[in-house]
C-alpha atoms as a PDB file:
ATOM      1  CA  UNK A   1     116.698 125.646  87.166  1.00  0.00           C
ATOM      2  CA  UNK A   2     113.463 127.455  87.143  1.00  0.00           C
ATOM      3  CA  UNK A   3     110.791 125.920  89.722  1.00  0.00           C
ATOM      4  CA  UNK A   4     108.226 127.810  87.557  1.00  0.00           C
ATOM      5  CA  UNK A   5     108.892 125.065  84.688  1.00  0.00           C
ATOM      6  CA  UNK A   6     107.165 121.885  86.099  1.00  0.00           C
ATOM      7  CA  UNK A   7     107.412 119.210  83.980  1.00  0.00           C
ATOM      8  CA  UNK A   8     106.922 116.148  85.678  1.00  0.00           C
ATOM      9  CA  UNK A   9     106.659 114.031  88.895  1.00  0.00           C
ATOM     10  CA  UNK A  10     108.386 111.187  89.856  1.00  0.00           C
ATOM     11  CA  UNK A  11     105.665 108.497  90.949  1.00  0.00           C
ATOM     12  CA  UNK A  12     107.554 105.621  91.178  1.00  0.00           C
ATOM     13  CA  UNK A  13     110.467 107.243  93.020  1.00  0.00           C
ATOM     14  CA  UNK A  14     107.959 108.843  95.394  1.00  0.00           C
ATOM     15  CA  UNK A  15     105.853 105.580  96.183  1.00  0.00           C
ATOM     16  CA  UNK A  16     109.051 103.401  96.664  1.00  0.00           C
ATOM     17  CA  UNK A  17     110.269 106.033  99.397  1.00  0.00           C
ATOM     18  CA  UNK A  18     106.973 106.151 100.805  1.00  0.00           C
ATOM     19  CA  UNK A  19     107.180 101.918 100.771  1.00  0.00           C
ATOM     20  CA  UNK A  20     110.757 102.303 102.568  1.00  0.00           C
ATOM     21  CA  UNK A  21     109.487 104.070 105.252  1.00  0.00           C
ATOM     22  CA  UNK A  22     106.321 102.335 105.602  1.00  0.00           C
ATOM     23  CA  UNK A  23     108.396  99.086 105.872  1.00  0.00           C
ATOM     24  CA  UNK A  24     110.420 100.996 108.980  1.00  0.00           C
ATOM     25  CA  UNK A  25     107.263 102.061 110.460  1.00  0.00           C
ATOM     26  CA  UNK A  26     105.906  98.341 110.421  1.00  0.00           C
ATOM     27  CA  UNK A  27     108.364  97.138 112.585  1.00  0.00           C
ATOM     28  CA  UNK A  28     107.374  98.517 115.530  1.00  0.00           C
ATOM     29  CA  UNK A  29     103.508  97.739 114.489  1.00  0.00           C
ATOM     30  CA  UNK A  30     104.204  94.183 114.449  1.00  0.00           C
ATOM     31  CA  UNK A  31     106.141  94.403 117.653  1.00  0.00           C
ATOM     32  CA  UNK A  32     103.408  95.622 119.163  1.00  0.00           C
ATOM     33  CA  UNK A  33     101.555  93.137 117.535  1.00  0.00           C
ATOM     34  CA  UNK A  34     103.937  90.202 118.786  1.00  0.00           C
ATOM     35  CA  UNK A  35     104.230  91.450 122.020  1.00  0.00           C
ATOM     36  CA  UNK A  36     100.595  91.092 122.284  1.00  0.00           C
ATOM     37  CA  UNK A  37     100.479  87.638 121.438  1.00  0.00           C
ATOM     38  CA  UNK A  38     102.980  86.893 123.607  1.00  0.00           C
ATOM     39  CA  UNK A  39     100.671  88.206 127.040  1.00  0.00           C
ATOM     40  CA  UNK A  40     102.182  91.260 126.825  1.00  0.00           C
ATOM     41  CA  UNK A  41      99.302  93.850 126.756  1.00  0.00           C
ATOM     42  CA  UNK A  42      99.035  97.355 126.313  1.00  0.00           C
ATOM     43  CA  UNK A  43     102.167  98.358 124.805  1.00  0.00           C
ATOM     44  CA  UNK A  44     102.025 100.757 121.705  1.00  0.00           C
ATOM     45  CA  UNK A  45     103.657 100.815 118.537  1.00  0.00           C
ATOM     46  CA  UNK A  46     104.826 104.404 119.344  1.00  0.00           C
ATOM     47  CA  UNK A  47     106.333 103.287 122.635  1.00  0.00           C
ATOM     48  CA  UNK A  48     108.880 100.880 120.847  1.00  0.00           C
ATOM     49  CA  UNK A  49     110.663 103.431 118.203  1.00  0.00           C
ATOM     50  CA  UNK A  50     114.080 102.950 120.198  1.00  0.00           C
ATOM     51  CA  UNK A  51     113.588  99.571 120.287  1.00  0.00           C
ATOM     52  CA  UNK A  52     114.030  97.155 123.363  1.00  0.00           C
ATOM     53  CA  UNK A  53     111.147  94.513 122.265  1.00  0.00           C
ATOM     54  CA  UNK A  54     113.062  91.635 124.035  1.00  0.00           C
ATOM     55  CA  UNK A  55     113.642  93.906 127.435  1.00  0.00           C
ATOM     56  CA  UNK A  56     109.678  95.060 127.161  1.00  0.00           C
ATOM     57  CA  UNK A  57     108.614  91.209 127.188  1.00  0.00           C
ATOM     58  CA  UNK A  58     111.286  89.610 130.004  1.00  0.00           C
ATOM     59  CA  UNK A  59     110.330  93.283 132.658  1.00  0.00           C
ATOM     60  CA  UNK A  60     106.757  91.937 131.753  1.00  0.00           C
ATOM     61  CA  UNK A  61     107.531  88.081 132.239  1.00  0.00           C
ATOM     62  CA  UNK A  62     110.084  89.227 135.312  1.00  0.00           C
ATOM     63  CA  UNK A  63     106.907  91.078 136.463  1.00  0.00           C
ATOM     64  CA  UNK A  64     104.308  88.016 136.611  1.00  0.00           C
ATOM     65  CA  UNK A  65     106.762  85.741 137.466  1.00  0.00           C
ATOM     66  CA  UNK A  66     106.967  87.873 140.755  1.00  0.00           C
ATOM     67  CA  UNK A  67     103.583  87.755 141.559  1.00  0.00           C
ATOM     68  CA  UNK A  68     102.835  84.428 140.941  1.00  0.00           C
ATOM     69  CA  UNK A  69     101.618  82.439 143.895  1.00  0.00           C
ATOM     70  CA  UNK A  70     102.003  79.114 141.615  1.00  0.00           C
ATOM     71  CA  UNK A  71     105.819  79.863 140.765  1.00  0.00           C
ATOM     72  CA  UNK A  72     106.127  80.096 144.442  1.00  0.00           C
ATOM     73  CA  UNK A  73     104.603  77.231 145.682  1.00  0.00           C
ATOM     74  CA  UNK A  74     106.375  75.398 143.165  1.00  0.00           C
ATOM     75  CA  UNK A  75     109.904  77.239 143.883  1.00  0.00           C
ATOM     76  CA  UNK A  76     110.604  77.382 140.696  1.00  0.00           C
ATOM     77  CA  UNK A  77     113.315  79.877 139.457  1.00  0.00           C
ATOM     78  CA  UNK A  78     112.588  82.400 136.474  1.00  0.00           C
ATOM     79  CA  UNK A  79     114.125  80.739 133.889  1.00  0.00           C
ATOM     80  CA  UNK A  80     112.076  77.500 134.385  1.00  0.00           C
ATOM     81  CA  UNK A  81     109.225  80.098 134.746  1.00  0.00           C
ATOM     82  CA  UNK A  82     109.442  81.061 131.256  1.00  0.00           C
ATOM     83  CA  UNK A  83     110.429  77.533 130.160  1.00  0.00           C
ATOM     84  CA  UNK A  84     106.713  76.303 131.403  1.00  0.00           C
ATOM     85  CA  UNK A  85     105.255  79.350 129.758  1.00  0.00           C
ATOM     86  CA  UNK A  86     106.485  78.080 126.491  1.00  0.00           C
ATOM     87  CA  UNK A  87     106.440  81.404 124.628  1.00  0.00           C
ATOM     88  CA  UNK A  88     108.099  81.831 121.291  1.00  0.00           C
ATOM     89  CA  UNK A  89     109.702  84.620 121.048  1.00  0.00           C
ATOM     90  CA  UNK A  90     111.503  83.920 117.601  1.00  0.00           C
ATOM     91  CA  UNK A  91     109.917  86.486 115.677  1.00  0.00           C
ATOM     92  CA  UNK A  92     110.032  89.314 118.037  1.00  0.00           C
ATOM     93  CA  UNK A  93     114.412  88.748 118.353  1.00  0.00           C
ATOM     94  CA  UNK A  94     114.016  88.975 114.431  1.00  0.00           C
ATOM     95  CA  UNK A  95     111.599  92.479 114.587  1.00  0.00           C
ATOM     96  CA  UNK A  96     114.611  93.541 117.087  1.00  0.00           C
ATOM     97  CA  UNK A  97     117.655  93.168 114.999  1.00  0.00           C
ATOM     98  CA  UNK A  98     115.327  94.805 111.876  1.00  0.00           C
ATOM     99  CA  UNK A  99     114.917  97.252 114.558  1.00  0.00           C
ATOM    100  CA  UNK A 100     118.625  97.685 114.858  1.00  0.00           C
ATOM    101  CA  UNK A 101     119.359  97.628 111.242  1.00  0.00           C
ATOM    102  CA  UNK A 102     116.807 100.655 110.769  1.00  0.00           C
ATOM    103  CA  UNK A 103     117.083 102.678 113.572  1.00  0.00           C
ATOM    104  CA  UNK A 104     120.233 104.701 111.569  1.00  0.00           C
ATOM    105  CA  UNK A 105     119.159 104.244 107.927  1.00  0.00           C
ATOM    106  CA  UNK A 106     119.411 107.072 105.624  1.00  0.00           C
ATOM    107  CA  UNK A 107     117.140 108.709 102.828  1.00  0.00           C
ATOM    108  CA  UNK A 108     119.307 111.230 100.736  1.00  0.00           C
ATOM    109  CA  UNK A 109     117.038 113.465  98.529  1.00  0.00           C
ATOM    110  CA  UNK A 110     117.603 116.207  96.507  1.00  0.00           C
ATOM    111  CA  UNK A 111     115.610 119.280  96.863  1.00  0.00           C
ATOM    112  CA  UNK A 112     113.972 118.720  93.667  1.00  0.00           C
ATOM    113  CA  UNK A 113     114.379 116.887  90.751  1.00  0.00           C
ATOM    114  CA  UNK A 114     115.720 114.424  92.960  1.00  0.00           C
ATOM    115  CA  UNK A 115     115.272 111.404  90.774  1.00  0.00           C
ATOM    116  CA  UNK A 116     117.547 112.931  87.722  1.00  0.00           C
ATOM    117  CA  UNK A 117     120.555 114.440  89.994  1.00  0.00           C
ATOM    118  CA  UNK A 118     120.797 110.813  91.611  1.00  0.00           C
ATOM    119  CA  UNK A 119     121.176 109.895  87.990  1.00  0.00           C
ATOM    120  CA  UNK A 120     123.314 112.152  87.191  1.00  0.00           C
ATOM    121  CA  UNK A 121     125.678 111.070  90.044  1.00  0.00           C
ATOM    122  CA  UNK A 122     126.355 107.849  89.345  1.00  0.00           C
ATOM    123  CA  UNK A 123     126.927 108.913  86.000  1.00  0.00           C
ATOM    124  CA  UNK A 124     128.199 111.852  85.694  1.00  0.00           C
ATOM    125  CA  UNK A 125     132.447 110.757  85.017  1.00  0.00           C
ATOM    126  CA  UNK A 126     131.645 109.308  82.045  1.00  0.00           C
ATOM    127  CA  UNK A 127     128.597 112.373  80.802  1.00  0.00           C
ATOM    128  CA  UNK A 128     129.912 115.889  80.497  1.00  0.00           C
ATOM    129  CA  UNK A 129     126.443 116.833  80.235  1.00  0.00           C
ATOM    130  CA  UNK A 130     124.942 115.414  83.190  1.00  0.00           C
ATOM    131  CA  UNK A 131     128.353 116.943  84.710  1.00  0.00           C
ATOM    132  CA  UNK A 132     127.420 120.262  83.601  1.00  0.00           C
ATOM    133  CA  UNK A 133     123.809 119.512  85.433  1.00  0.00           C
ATOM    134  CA  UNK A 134     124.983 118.055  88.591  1.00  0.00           C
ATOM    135  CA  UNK A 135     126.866 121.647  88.968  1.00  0.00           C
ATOM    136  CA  UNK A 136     123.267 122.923  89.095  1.00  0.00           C
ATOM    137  CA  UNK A 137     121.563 120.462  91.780  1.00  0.00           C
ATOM    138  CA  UNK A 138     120.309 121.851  94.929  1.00  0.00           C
ATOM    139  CA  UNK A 139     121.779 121.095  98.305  1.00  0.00           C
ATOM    140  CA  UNK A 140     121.008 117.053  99.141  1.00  0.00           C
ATOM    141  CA  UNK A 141     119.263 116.575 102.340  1.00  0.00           C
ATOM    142  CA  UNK A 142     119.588 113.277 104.499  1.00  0.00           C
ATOM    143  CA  UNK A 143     116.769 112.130 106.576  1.00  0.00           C
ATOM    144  CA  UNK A 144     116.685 109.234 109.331  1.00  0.00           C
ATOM    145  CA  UNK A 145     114.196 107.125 108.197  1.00  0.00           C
ATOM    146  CA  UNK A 146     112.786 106.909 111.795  1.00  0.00           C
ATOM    147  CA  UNK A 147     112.206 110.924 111.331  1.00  0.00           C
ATOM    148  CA  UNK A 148     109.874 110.603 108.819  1.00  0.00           C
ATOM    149  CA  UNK A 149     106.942 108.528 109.710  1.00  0.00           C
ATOM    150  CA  UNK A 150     105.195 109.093 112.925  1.00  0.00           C
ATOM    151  CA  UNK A 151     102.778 106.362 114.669  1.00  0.00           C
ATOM    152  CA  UNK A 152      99.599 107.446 116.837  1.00  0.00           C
ATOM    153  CA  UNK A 153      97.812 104.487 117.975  1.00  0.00           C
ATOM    154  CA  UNK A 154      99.244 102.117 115.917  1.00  0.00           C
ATOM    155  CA  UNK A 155      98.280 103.866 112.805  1.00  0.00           C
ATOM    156  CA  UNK A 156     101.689 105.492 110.353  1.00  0.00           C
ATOM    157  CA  UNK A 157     101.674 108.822 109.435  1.00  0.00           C
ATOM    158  CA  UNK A 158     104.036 109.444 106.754  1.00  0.00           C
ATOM    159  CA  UNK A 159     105.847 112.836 106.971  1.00  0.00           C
ATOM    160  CA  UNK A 160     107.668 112.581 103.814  1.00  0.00           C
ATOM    161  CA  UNK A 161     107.849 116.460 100.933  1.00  0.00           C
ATOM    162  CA  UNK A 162     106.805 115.497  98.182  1.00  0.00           C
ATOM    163  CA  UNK A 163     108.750 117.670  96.180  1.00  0.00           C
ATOM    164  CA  UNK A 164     112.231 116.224  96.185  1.00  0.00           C
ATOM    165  CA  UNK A 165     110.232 114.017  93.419  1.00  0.00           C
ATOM    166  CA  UNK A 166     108.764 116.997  91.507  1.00  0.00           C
ATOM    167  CA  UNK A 167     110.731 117.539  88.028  1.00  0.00           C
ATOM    168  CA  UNK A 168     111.380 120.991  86.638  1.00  0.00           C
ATOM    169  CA  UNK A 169     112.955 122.100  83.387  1.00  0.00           C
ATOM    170  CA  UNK A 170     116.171 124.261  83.412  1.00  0.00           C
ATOM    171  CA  UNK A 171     115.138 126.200  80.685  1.00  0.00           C
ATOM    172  CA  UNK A 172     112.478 126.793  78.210  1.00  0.00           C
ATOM    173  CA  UNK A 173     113.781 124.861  75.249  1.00  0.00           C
ATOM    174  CA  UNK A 174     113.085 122.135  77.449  1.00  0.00           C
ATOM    175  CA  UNK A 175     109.447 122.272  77.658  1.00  0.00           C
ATOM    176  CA  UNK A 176     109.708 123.331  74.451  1.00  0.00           C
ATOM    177  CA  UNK A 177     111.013 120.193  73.025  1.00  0.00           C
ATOM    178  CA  UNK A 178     108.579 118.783  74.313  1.00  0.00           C
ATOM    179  CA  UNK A 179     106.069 120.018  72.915  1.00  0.00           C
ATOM    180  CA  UNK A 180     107.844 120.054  69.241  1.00  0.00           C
ATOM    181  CA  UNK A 181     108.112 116.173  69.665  1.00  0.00           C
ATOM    182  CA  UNK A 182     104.421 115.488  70.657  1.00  0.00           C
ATOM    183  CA  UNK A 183     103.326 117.768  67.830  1.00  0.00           C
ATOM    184  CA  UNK A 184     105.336 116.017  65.481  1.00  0.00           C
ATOM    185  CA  UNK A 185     104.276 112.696  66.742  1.00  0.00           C
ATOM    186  CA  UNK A 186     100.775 113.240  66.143  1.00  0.00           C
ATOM    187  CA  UNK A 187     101.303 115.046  62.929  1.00  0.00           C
ATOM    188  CA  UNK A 188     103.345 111.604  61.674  1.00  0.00           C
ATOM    189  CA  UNK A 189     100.238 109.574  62.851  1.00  0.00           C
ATOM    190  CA  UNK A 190      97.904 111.686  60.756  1.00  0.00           C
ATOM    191  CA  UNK A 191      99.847 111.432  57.627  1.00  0.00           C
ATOM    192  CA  UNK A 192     101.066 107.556  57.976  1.00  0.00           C
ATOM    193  CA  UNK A 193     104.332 107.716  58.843  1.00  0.00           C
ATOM    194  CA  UNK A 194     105.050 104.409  61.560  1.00  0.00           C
ATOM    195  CA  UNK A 195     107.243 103.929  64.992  1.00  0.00           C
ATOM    196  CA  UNK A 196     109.909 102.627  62.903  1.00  0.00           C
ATOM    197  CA  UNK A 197     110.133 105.975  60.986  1.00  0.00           C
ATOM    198  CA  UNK A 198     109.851 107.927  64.133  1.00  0.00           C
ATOM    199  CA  UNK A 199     111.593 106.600  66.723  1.00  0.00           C
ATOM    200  CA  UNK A 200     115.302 107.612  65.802  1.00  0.00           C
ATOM    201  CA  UNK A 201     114.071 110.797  65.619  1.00  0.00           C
ATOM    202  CA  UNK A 202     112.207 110.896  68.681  1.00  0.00           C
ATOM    203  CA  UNK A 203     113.797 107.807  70.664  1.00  0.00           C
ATOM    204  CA  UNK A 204     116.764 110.408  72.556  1.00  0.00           C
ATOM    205  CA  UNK A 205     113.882 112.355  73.839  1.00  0.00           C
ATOM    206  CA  UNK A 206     111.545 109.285  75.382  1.00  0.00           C
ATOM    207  CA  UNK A 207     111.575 106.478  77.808  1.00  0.00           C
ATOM    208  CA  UNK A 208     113.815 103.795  76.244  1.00  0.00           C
ATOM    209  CA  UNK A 209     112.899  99.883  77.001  1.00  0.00           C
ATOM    210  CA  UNK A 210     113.082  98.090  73.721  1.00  0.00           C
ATOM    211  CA  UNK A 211     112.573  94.529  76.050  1.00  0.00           C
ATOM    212  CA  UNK A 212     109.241  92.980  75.394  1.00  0.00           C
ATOM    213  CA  UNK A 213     109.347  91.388  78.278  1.00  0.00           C
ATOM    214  CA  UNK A 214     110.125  94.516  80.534  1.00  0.00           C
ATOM    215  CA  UNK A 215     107.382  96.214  78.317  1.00  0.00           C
ATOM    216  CA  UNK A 216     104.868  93.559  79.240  1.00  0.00           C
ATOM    217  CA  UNK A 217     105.458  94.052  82.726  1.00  0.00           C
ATOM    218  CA  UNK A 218     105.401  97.187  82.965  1.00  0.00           C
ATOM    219  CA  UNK A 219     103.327  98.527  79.975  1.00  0.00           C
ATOM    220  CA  UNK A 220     105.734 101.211  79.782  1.00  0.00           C
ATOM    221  CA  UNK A 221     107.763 102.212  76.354  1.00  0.00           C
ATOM    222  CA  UNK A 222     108.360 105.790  74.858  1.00  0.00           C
ATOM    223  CA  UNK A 223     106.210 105.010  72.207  1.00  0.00           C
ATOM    224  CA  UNK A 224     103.612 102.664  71.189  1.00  0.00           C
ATOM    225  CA  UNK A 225     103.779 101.146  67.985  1.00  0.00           C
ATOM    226  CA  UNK A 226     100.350 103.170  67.143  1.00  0.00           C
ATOM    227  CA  UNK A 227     101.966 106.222  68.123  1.00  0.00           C
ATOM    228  CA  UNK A 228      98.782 106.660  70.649  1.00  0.00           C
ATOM    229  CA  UNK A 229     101.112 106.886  73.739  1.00  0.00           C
ATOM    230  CA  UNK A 230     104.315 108.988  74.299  1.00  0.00           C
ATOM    231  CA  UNK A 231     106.205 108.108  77.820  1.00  0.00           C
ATOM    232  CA  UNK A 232     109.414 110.822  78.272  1.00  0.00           C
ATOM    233  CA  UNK A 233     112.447 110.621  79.579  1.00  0.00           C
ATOM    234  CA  UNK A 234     113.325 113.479  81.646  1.00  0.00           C
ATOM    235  CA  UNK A 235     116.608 112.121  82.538  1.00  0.00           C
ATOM    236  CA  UNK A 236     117.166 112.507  78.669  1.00  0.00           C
ATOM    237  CA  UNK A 237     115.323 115.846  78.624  1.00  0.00           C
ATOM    238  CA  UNK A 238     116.592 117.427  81.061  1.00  0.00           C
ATOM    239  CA  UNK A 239     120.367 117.415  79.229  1.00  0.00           C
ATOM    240  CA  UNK A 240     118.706 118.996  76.370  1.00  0.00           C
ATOM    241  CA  UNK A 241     120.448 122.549  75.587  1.00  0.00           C
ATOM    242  CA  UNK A 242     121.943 121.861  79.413  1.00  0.00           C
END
């Protein structure tokens, strides 16, 4: 692998990381949030990472009920306290078992090229070539999710490398192919030849969705049918000359 050979970047892979652990972080935003509209003021989203919502609202609840002169006069015990207070605490039981399903999650990333050795993994028994890659990955790091966002005032920072989702080549001819198969694209356009003549030439080398409705979706495909736009694959690149 040479880190000098930059390729690519993995956008996707990066922003749906970056949505995981903005979904984590939210948790404890709209616990905060809940907490407030259930009387309990004050309390910050960075105060609630180890969780506890449901303790945090019954100390409060525990708390008025003790000073209340009304509750008193009225002898009434806590639980009817809270019954007569009539606050729904639904959602806040359902941002504490989110809570507990979070609080140990896992994000495994590679080093680098972190997209490609993931799928190279799952695919590797049945690909002697993404084998033969997979012997090159860096070391895999693992990351609790709760370690990589941090809250200040109930705003999320995101502490999350962005590297793990940069793509390098591991040699030369890589980049090189590259550049063979856009100049040879562009040189077919000029002189007439059409996607239909190109693409099992060029089609191991490019992103490969030959749905229409995927492509609709997504606007994504290797090639365009006016040869304007080339999309590759580095997954497919990358076991080039590997």
């Amino acid at each position: 692998m040479n880190r000098n050979l930059k390729i690519g970047y993995d956008q996707k892979g990066y922003n749906a990381t970056i949505e995981r652990i903005t979904n984590a972080a939210n948790i404890y935003i709209n616990a905060s949030k809940e907490l407030e509209k259930l009387k309990v003021k004050n309390i910050k989203s960075e105060d609630l990472l180890n969780g506890g919502f449901m303790d945090v609202f019954m100390k409060h609840q525990k708390n008025e009920y003790d000073n209340s002169a009304s509750a008193k006069e009225l002898d009434l015990t806590f639980e009817k306290f809270l019954e007569l207070r009539d606050l729904n605490t639904s959602r806040l039981k359902e941002l504490e078992q989110m809570h507990e399903r979070t609080k140990d999650s896992i994000i495994e990333l590679y080093q680098y090229n972190n997209s490609f050795f993931q799928y190279a993994e799952v695919r590797q028994n049945s690909n002697q070539q993404l084998k033969r890659a997979l012997e090159k990955a860096p070391k895999k790091i693992s990351y609790r999710i709760l370690e990589l966002f941090n809250i200040k005032d109930n705003k999320v920072i995101i502490a999350l490398s962005k590297e793990p989702f940069s793509i390098y080549a591991f040699h030369k001819d890589q980049v090189q192919i590259m550049h063979d198969v856009t100049d040879f694209i562009k040189a077919s356009k000029v002189i007439g030849l059409t996607y239909d003549d190109l693409w099992p030439h060029v089609g191991k080398y490019l992103y490969d969705d030959h749905s229409l409705i995927q492509q609709q979706q997504t606007g994504e495909h290797g090639l365009s049918r006016d040869l304007s736009k080339v999309i590759f694959s580095f997954n497919k690149v990358l076991t080039y000359k590997i």
